[in-house]
Protein backbone atom coordinates (compact mmCIF):
# COMPACT_ATOMS: atom_id res chain seq x y z
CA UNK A 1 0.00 0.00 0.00
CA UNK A 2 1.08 3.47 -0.65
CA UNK A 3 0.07 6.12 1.28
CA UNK A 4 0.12 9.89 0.57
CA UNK A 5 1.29 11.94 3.19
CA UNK A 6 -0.92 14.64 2.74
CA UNK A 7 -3.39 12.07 4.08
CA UNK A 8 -1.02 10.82 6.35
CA UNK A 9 0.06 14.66 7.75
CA UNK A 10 -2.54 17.13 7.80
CA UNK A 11 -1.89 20.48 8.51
CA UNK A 12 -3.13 21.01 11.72
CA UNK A 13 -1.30 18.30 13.30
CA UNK A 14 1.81 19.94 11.26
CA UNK A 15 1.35 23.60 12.94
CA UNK A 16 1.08 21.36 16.35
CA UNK A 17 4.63 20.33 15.72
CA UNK A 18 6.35 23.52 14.21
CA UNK A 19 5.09 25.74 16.96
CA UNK A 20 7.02 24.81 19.89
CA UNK A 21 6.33 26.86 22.21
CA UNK A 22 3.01 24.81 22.35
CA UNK A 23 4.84 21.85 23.37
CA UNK A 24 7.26 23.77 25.69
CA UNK A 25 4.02 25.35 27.68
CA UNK A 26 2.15 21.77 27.07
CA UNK A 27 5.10 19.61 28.71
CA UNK A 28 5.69 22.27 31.61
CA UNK A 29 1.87 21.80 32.83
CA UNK A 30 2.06 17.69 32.24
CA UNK A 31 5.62 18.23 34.01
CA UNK A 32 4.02 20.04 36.89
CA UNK A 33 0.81 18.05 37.00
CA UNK A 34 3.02 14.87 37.61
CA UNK A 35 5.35 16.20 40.30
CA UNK A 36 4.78 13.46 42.88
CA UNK A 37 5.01 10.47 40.07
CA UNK A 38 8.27 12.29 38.89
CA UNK A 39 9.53 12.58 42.49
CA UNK A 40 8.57 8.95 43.75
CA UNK A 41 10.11 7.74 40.07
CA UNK A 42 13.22 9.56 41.13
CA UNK A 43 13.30 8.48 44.66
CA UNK A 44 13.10 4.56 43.52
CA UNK A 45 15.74 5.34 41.12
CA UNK A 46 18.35 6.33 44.09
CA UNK A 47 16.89 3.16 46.14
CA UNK A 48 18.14 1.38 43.44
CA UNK A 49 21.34 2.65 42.22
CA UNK A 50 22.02 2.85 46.25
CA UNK A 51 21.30 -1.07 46.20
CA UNK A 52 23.95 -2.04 43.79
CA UNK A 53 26.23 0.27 45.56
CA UNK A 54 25.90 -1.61 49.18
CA UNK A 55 26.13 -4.49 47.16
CA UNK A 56 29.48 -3.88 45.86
CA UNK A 57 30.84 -2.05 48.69
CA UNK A 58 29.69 -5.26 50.66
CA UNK A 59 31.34 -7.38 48.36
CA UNK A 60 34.57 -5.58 48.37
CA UNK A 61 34.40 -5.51 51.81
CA UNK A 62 34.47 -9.22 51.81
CA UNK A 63 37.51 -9.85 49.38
CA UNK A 64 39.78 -8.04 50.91
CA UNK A 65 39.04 -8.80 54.51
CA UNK A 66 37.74 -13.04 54.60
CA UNK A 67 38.71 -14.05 51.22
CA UNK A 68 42.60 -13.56 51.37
């Protein structure tokens, strides 16, 4: 099948994407509207990372101290 992309791309949903300030203003309200998701999201991320960290602190610990 061959599509046109004058079907495909219409020109409203063309001006949507070359006006960016639309999407600047439009992502700063869903940016702001989502501040606890973002910060929980974030806060998981630094259990994590802090996870693997222990782990291989822990595991360090345990080469150079019982494992000689």
């Amino acid at each position: 099948m061959i599509f046109k992309l004058s079907k495909v791309f219409n020109k409203e949903s063309l001006s949507l994407f070359i006006s960016t300030g639309d999407i600047d203003s439009n992502l700063l309200l869903a940016f702001l509207g989502n501040i606890w998701s973002v910060i929980f999201l974030i806060f998981i991320l630094v259990l994590i990372v802090s996870f693997f960290a222990f782990t291989f602190m822990y595991g360090d610990f345990l080469i150079q101290n019982i494992y000689k």
